[in-house]
PDB file of N, CA and C in Angstrom:
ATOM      1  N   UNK A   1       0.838  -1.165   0.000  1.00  0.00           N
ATOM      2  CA  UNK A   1       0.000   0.000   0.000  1.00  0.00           C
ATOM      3  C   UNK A   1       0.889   1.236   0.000  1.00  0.00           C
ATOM      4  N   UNK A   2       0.660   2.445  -0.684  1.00  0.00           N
ATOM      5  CA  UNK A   2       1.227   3.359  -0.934  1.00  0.00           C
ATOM      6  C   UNK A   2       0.741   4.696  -0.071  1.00  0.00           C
ATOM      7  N   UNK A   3       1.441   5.059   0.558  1.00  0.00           N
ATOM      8  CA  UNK A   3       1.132   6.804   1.506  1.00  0.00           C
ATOM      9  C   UNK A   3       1.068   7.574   0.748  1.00  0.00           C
ATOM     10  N   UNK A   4      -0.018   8.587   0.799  1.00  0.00           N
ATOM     11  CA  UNK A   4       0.269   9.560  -0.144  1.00  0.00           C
ATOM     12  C   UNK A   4       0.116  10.681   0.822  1.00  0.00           C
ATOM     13  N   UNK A   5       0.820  11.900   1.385  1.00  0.00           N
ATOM     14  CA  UNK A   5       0.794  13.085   2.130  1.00  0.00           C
ATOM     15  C   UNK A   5       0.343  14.079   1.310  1.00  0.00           C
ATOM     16  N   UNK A   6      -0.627  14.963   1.400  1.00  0.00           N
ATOM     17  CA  UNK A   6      -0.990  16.207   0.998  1.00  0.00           C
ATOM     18  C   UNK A   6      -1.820  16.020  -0.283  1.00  0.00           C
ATOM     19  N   UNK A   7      -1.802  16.900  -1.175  1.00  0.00           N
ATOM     20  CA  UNK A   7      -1.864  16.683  -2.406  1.00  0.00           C
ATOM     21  C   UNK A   7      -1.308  15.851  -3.334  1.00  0.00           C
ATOM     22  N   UNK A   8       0.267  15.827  -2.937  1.00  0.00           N
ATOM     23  CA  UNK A   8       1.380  15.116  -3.831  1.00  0.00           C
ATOM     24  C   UNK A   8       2.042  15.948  -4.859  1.00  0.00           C
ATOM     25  N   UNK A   9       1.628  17.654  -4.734  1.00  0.00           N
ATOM     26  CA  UNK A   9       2.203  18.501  -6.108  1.00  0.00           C
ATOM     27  C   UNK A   9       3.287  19.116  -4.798  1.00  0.00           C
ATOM     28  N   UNK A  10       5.226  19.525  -5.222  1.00  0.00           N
ATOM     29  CA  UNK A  10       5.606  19.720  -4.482  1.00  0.00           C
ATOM     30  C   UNK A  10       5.763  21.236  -5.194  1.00  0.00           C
ATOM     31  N   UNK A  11       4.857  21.388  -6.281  1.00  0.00           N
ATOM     32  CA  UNK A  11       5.519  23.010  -6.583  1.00  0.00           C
ATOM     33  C   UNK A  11       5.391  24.034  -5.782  1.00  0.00           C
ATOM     34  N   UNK A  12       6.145  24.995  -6.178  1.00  0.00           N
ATOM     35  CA  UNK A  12       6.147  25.940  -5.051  1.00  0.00           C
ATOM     36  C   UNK A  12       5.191  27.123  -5.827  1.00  0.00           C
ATOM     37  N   UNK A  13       5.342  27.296  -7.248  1.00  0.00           N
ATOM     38  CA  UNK A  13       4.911  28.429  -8.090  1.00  0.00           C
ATOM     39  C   UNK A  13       4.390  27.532  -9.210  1.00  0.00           C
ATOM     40  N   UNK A  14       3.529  28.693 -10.197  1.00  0.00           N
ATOM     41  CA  UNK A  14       2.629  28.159 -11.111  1.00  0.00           C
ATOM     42  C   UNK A  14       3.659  27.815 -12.273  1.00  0.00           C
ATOM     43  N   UNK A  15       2.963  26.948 -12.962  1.00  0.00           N
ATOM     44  CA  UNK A  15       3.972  26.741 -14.221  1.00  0.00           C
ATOM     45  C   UNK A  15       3.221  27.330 -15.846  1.00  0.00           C
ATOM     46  N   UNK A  16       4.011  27.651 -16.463  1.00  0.00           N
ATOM     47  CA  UNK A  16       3.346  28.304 -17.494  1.00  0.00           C
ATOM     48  C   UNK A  16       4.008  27.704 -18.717  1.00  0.00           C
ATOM     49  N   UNK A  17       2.651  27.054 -19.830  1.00  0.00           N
ATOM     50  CA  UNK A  17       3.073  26.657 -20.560  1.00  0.00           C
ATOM     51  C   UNK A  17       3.012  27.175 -21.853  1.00  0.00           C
ATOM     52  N   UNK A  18       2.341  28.141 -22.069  1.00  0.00           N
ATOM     53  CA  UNK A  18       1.863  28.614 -23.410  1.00  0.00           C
ATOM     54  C   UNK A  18       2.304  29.778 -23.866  1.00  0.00           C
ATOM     55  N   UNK A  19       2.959  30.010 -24.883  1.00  0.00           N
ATOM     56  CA  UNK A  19       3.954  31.045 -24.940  1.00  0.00           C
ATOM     57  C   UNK A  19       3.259  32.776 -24.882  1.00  0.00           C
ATOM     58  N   UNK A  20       1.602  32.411 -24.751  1.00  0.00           N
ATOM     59  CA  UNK A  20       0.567  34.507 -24.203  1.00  0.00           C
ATOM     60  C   UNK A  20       1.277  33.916 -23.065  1.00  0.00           C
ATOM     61  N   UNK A  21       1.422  33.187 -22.455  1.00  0.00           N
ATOM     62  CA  UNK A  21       1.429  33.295 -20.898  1.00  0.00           C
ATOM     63  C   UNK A  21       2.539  33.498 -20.954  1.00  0.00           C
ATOM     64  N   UNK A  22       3.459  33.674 -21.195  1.00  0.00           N
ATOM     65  CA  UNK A  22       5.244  33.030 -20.352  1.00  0.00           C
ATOM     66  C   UNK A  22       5.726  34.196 -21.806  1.00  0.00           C
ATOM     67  N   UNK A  23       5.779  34.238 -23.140  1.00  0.00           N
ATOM     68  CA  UNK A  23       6.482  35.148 -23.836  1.00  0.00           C
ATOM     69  C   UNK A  23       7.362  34.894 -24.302  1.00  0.00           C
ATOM     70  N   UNK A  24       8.149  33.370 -23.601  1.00  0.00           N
ATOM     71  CA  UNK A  24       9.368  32.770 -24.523  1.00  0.00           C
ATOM     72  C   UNK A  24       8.957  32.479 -25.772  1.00  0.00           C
ATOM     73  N   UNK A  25       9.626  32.292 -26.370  1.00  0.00           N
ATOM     74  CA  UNK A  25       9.980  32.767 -27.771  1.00  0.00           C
ATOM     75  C   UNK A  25      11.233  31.428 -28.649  1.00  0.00           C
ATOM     76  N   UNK A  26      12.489  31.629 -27.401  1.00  0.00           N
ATOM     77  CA  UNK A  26      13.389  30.241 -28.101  1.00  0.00           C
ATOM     78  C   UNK A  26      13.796  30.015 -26.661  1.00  0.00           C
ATOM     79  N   UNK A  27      14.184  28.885 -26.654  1.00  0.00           N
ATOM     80  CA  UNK A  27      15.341  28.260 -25.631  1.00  0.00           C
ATOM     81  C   UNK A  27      16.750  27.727 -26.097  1.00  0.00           C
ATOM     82  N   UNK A  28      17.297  27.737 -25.837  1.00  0.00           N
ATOM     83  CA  UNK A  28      18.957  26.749 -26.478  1.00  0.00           C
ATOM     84  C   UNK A  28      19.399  26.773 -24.895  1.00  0.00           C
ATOM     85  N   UNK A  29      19.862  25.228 -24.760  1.00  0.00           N
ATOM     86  CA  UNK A  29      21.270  24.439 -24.107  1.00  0.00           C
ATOM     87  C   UNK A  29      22.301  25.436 -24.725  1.00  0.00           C
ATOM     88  N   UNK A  30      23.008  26.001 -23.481  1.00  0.00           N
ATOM     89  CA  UNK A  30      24.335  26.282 -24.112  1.00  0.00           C
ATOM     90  C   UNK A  30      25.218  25.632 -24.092  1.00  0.00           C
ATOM     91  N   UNK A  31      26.265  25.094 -25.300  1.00  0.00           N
ATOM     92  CA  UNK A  31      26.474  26.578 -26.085  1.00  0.00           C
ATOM     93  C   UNK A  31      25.379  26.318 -27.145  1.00  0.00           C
ATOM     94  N   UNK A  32      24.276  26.156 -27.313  1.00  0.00           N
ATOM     95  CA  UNK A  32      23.676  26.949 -28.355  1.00  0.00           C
ATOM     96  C   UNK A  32      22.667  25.389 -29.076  1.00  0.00           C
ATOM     97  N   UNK A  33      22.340  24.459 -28.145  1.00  0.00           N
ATOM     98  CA  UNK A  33      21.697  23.795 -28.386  1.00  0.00           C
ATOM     99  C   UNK A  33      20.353  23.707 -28.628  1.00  0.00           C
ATOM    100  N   UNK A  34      19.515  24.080 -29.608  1.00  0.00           N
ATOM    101  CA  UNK A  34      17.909  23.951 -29.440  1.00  0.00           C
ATOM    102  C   UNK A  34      17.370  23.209 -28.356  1.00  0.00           C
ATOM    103  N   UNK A  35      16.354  23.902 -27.574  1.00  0.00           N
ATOM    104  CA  UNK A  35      15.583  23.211 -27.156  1.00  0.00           C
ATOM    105  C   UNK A  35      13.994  23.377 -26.806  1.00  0.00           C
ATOM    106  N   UNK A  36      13.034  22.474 -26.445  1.00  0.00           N
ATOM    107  CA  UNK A  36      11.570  22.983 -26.853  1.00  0.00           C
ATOM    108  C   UNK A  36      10.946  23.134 -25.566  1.00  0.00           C
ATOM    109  N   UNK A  37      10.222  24.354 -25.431  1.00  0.00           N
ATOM    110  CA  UNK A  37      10.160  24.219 -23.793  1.00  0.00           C
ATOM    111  C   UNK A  37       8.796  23.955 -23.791  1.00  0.00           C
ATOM    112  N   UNK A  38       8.785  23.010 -22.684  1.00  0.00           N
ATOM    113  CA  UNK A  38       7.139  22.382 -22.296  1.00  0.00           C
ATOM    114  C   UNK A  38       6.270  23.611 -21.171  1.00  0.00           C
ATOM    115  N   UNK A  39       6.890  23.868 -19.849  1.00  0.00           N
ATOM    116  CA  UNK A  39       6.526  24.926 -19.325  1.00  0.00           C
ATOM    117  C   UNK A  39       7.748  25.711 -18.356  1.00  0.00           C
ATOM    118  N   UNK A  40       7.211  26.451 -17.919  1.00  0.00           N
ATOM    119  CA  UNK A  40       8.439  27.400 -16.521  1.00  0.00           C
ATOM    120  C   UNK A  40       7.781  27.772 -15.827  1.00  0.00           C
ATOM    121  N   UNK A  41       8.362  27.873 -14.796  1.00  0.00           N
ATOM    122  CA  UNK A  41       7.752  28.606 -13.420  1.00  0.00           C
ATOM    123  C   UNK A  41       9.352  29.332 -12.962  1.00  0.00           C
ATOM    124  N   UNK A  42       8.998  30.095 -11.876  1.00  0.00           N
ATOM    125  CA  UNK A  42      10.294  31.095 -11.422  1.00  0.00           C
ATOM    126  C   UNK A  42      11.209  30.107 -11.028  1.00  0.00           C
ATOM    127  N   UNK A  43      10.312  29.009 -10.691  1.00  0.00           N
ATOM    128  CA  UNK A  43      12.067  27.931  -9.972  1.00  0.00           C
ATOM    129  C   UNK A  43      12.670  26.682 -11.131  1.00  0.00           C
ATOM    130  N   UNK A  44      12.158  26.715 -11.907  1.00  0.00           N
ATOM    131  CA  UNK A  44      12.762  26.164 -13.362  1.00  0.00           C
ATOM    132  C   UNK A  44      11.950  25.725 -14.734  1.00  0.00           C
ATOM    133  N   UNK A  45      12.470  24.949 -15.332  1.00  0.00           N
ATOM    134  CA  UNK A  45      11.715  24.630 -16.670  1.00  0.00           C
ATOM    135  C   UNK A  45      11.947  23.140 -16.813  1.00  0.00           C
ATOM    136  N   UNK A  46      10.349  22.664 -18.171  1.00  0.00           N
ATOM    137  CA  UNK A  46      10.568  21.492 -18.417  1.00  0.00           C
ATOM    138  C   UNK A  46      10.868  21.625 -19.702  1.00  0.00           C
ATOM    139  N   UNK A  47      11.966  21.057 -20.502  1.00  0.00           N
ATOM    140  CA  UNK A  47      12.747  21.510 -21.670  1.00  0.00           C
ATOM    141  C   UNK A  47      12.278  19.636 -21.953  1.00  0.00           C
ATOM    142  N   UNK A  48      12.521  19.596 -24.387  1.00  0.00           N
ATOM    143  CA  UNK A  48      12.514  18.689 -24.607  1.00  0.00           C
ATOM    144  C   UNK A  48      13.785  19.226 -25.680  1.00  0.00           C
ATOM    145  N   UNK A  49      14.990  18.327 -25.612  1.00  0.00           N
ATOM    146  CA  UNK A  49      15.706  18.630 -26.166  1.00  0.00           C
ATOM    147  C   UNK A  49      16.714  17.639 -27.285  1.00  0.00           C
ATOM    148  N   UNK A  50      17.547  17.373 -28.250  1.00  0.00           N
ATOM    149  CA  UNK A  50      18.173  16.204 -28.337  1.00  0.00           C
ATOM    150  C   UNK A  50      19.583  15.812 -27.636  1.00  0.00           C
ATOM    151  N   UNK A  51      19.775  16.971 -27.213  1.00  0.00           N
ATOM    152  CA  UNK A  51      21.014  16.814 -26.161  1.00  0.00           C
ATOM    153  C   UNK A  51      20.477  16.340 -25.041  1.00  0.00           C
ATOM    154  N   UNK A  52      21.952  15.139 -24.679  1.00  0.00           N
ATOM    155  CA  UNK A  52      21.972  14.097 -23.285  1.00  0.00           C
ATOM    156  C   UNK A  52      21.647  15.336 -21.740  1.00  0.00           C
ATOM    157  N   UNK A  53      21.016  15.309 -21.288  1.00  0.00           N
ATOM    158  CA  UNK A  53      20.751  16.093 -19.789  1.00  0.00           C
ATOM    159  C   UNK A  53      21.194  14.566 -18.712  1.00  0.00           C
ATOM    160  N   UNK A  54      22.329  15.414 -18.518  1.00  0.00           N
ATOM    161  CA  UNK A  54      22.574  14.188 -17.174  1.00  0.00           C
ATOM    162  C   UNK A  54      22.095  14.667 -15.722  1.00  0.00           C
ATOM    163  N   UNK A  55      21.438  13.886 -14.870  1.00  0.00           N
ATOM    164  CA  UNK A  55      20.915  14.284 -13.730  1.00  0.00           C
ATOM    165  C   UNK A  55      22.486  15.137 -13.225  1.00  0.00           C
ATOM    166  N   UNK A  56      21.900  16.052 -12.266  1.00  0.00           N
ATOM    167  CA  UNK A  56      22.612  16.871 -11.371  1.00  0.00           C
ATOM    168  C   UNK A  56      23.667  17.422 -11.787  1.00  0.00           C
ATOM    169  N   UNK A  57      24.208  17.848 -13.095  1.00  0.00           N
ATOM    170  CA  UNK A  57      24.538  18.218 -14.042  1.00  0.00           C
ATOM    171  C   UNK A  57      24.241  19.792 -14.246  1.00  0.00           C
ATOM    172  N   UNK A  58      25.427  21.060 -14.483  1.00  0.00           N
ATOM    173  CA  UNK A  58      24.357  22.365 -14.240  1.00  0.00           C
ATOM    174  C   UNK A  58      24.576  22.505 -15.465  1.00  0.00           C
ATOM    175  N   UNK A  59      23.578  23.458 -16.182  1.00  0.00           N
ATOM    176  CA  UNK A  59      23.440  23.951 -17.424  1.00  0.00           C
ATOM    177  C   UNK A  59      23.164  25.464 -17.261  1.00  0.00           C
ATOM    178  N   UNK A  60      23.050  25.871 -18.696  1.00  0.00           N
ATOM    179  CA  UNK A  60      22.312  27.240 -18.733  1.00  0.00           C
ATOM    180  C   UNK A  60      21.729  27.222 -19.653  1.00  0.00           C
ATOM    181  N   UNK A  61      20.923  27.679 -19.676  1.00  0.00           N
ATOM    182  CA  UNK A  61      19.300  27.945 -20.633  1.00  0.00           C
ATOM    183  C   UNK A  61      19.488  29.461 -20.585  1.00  0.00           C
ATOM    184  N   UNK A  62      19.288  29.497 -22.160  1.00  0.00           N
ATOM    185  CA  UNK A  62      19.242  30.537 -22.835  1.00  0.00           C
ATOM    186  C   UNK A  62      17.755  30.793 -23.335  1.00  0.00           C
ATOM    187  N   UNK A  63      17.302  31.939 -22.555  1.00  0.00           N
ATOM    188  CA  UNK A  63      15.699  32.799 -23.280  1.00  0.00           C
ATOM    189  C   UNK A  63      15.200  34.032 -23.797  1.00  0.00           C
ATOM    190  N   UNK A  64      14.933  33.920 -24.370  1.00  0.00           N
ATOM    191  CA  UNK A  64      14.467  34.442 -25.387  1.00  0.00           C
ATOM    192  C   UNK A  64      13.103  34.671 -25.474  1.00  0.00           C
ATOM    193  N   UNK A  65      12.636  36.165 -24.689  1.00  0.00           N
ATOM    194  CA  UNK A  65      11.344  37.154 -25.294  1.00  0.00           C
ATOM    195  C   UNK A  65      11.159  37.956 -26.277  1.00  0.00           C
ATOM    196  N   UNK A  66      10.559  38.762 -26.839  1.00  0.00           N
ATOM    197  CA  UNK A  66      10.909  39.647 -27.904  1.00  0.00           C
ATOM    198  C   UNK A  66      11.726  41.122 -27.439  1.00  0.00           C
ATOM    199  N   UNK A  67      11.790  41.444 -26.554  1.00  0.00           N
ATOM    200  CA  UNK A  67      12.530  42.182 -26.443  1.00  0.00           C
ATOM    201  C   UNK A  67      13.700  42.211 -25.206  1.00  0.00           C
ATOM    202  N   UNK A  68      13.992  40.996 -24.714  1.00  0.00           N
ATOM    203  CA  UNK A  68      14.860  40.590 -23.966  1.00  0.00           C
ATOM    204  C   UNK A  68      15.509  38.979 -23.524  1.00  0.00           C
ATOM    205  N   UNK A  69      16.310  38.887 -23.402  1.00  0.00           N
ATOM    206  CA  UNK A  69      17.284  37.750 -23.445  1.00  0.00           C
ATOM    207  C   UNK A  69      17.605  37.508 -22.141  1.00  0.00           C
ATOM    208  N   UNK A  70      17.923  36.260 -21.610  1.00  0.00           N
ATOM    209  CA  UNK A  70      18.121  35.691 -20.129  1.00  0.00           C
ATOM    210  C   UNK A  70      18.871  34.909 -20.314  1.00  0.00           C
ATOM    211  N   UNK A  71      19.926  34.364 -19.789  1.00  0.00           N
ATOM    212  CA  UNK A  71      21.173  33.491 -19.290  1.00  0.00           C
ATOM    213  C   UNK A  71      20.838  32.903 -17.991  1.00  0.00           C
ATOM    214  N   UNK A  72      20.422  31.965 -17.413  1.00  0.00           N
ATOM    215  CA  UNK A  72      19.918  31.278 -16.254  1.00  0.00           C
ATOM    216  C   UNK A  72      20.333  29.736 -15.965  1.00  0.00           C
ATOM    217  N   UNK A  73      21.011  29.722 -15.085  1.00  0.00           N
ATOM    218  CA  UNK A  73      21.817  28.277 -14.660  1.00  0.00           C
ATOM    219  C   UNK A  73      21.384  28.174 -13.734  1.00  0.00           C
ATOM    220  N   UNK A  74      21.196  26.524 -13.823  1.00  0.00           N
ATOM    221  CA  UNK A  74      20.264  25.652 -13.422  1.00  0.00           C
ATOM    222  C   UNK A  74      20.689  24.396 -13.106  1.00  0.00           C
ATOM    223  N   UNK A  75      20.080  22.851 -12.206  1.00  0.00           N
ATOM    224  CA  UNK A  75      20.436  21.653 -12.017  1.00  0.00           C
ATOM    225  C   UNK A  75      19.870  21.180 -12.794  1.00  0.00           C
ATOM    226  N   UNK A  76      20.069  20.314 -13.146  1.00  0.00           N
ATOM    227  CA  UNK A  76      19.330  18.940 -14.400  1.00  0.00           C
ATOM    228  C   UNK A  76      18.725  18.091 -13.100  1.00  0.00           C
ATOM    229  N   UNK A  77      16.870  17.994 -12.825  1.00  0.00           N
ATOM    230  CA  UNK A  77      16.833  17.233 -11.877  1.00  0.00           C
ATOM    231  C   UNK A  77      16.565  16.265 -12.226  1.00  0.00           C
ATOM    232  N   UNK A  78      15.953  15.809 -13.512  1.00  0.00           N
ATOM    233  CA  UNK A  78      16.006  14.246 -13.971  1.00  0.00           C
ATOM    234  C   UNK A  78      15.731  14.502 -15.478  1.00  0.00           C
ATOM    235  N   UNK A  79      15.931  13.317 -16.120  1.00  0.00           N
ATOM    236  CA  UNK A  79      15.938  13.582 -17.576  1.00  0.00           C
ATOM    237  C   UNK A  79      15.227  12.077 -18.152  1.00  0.00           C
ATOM    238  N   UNK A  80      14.417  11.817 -19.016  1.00  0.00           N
ATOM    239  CA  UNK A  80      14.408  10.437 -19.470  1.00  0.00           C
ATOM    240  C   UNK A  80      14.431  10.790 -21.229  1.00  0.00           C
ATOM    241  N   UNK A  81      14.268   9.230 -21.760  1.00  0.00           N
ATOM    242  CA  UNK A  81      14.819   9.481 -23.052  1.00  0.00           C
ATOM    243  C   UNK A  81      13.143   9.646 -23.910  1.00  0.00           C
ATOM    244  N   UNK A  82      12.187  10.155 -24.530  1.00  0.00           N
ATOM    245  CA  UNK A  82      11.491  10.604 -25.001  1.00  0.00           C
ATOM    246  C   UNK A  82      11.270  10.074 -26.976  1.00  0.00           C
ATOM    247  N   UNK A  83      12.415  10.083 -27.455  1.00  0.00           N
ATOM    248  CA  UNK A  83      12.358   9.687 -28.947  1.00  0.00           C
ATOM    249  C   UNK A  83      13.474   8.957 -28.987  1.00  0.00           C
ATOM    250  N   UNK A  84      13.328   7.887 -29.630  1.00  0.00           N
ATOM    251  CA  UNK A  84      14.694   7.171 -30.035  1.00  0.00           C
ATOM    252  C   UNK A  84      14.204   7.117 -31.808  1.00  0.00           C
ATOM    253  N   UNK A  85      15.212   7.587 -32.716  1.00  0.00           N
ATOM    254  CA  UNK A  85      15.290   7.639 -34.296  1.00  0.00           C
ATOM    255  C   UNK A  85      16.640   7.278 -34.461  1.00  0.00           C
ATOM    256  N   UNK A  86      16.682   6.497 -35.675  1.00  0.00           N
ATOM    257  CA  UNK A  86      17.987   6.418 -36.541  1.00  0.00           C
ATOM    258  C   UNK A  86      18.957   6.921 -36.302  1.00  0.00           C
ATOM    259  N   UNK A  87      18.511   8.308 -36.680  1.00  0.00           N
ATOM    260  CA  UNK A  87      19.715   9.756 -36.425  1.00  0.00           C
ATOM    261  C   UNK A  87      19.609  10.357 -35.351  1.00  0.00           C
ATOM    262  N   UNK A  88      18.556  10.433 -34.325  1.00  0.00           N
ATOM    263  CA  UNK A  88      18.985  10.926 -33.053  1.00  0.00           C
ATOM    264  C   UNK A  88      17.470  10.338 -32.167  1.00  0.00           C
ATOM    265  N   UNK A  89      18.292  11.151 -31.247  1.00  0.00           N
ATOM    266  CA  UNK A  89      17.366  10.996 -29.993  1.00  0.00           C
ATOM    267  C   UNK A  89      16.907  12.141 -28.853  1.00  0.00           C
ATOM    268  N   UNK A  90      15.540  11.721 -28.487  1.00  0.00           N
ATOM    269  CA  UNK A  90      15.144  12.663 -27.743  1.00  0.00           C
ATOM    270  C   UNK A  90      15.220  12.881 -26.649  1.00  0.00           C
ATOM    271  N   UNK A  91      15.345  14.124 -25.769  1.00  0.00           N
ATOM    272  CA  UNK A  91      15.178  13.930 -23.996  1.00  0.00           C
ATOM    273  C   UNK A  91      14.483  15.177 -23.800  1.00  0.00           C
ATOM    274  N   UNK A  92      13.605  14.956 -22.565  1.00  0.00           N
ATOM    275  CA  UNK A  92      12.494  15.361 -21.823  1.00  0.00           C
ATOM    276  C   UNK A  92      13.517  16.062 -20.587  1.00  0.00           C
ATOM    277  N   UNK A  93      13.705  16.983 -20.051  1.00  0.00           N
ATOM    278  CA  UNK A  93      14.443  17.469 -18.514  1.00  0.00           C
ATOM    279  C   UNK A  93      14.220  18.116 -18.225  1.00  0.00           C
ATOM    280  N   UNK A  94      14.230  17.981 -16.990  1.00  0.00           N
ATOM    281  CA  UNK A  94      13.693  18.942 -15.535  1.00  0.00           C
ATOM    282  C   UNK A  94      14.425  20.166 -15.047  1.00  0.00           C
ATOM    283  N   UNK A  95      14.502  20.986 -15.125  1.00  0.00           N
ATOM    284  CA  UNK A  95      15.807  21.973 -14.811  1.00  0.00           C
ATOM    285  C   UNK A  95      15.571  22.511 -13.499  1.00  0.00           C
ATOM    286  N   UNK A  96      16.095  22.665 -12.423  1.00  0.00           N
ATOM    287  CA  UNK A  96      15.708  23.618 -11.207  1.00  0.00           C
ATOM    288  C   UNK A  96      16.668  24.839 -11.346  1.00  0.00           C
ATOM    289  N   UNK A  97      15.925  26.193 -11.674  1.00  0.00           N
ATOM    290  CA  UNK A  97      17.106  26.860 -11.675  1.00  0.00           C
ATOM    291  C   UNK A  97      17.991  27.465 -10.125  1.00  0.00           C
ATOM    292  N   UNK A  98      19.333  27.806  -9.868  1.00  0.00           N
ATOM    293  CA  UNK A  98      20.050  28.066  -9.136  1.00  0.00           C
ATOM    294  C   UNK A  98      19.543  29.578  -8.071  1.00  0.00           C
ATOM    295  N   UNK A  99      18.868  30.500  -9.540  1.00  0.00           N
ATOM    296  CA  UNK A  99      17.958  31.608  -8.827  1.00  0.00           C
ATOM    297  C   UNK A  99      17.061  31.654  -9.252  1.00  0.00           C
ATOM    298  N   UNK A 100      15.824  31.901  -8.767  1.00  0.00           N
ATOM    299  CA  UNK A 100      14.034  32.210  -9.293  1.00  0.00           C
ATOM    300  C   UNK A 100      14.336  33.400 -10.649  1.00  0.00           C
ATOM    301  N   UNK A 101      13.557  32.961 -11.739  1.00  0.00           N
ATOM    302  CA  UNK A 101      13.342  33.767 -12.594  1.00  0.00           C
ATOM    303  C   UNK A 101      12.479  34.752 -12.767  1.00  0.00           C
ATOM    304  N   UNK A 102      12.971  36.032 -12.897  1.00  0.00           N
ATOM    305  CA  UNK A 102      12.153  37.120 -12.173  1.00  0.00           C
ATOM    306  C   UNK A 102      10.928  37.396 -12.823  1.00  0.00           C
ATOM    307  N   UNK A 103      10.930  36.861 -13.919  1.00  0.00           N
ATOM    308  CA  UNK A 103       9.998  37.232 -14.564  1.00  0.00           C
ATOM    309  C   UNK A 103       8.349  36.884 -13.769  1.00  0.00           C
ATOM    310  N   UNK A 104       8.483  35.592 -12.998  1.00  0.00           N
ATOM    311  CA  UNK A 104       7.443  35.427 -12.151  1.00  0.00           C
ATOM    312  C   UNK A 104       7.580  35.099 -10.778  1.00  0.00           C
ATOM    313  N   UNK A 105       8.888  35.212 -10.204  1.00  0.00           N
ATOM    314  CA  UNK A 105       9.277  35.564  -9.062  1.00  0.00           C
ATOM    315  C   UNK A 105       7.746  35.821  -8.028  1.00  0.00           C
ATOM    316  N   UNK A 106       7.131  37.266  -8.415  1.00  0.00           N
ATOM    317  CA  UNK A 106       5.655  37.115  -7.602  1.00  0.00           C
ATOM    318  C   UNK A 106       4.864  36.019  -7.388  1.00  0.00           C
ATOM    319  N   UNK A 107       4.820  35.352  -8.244  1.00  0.00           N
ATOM    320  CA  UNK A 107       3.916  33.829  -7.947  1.00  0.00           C
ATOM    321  C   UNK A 107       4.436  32.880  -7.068  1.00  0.00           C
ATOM    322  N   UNK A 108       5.614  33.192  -7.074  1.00  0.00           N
ATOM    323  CA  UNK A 108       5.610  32.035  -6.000  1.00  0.00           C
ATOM    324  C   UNK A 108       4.970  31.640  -4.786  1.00  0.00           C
ATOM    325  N   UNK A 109       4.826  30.462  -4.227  1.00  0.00           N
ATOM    326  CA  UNK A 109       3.774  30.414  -3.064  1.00  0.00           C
ATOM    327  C   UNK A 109       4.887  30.037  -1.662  1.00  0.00           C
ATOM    328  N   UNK A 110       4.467  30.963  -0.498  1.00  0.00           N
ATOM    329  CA  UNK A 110       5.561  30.818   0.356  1.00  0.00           C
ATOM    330  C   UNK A 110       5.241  29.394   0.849  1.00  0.00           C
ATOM    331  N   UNK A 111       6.135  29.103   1.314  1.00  0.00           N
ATOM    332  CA  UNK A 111       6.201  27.942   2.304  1.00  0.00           C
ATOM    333  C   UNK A 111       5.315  27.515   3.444  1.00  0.00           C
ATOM    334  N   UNK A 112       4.826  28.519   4.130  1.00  0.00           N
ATOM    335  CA  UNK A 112       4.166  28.183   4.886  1.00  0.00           C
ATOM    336  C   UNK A 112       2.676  28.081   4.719  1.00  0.00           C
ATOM    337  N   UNK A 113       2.588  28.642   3.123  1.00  0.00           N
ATOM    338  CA  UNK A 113       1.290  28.621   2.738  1.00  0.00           C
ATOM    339  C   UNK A 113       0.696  26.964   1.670  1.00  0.00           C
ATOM    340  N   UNK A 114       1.946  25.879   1.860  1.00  0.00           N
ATOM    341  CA  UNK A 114       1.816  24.876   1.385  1.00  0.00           C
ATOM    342  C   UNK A 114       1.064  23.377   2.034  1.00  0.00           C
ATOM    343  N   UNK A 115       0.497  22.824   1.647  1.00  0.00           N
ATOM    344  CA  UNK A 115      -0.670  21.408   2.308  1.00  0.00           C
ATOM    345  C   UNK A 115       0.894  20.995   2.238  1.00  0.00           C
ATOM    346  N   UNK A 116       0.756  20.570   3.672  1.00  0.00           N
ATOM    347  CA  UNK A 116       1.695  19.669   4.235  1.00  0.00           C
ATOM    348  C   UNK A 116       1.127  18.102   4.245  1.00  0.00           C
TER     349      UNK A 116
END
């Protein structure tokens, strides 16, 4: 039998997936790797990319709004493999970034306001 405490969501802030909401525009792995972003919240992103994301691994994600650019390093918190093709392959990863991204920084939900 399995425990389940609270809800089971450990986010802290909303995640935004749709580019009216959020405004990104591109992402790239640096140095300069495409990648497709699923959603973000101020404490990281879910990126689908063809570059290897090794857990605990830091990166930087490069973003891209229309009128401004972000450099943001981050942990790789897990990654699985998503497409396997001929010529390449896909991965799905979790990024936690190192600092909240300000862009929604306000949303976040404090701590003490979380179902324990």
């Amino acid at each position: 039998m399995e425990a389940v405490v609270g809800d089971g969501d450990r986010r802290d802030a909303k995640r935004h997936a749709d580019v009216d909401d959020h405004g990104i525009l591109s992402v790239h792995v640096r140095p300069g790797n495409r990648a497709m972003l699923i959603n973000i919240s101020a404490g990281g992103a879910l990126i689908e990319t063809e570059q290897r994301l090794l857990p605990g691994a830091s990166v930087d994600l490069l973003l891209e709004r229309s009128k401004y650019r972000a450099s943001v390093r981050g942990r790789v918190l897990r990654c699985s493999v998503i497409r396997v093709c001929a010529a390449s392959m896909g991965y799905r990863g979790a990024v936690g970034f190192d600092r909240p991204l300000p862009w929604f920084e306000h949303e976040r939900v404090s701590a003490t306001h979380q179902v324990l």
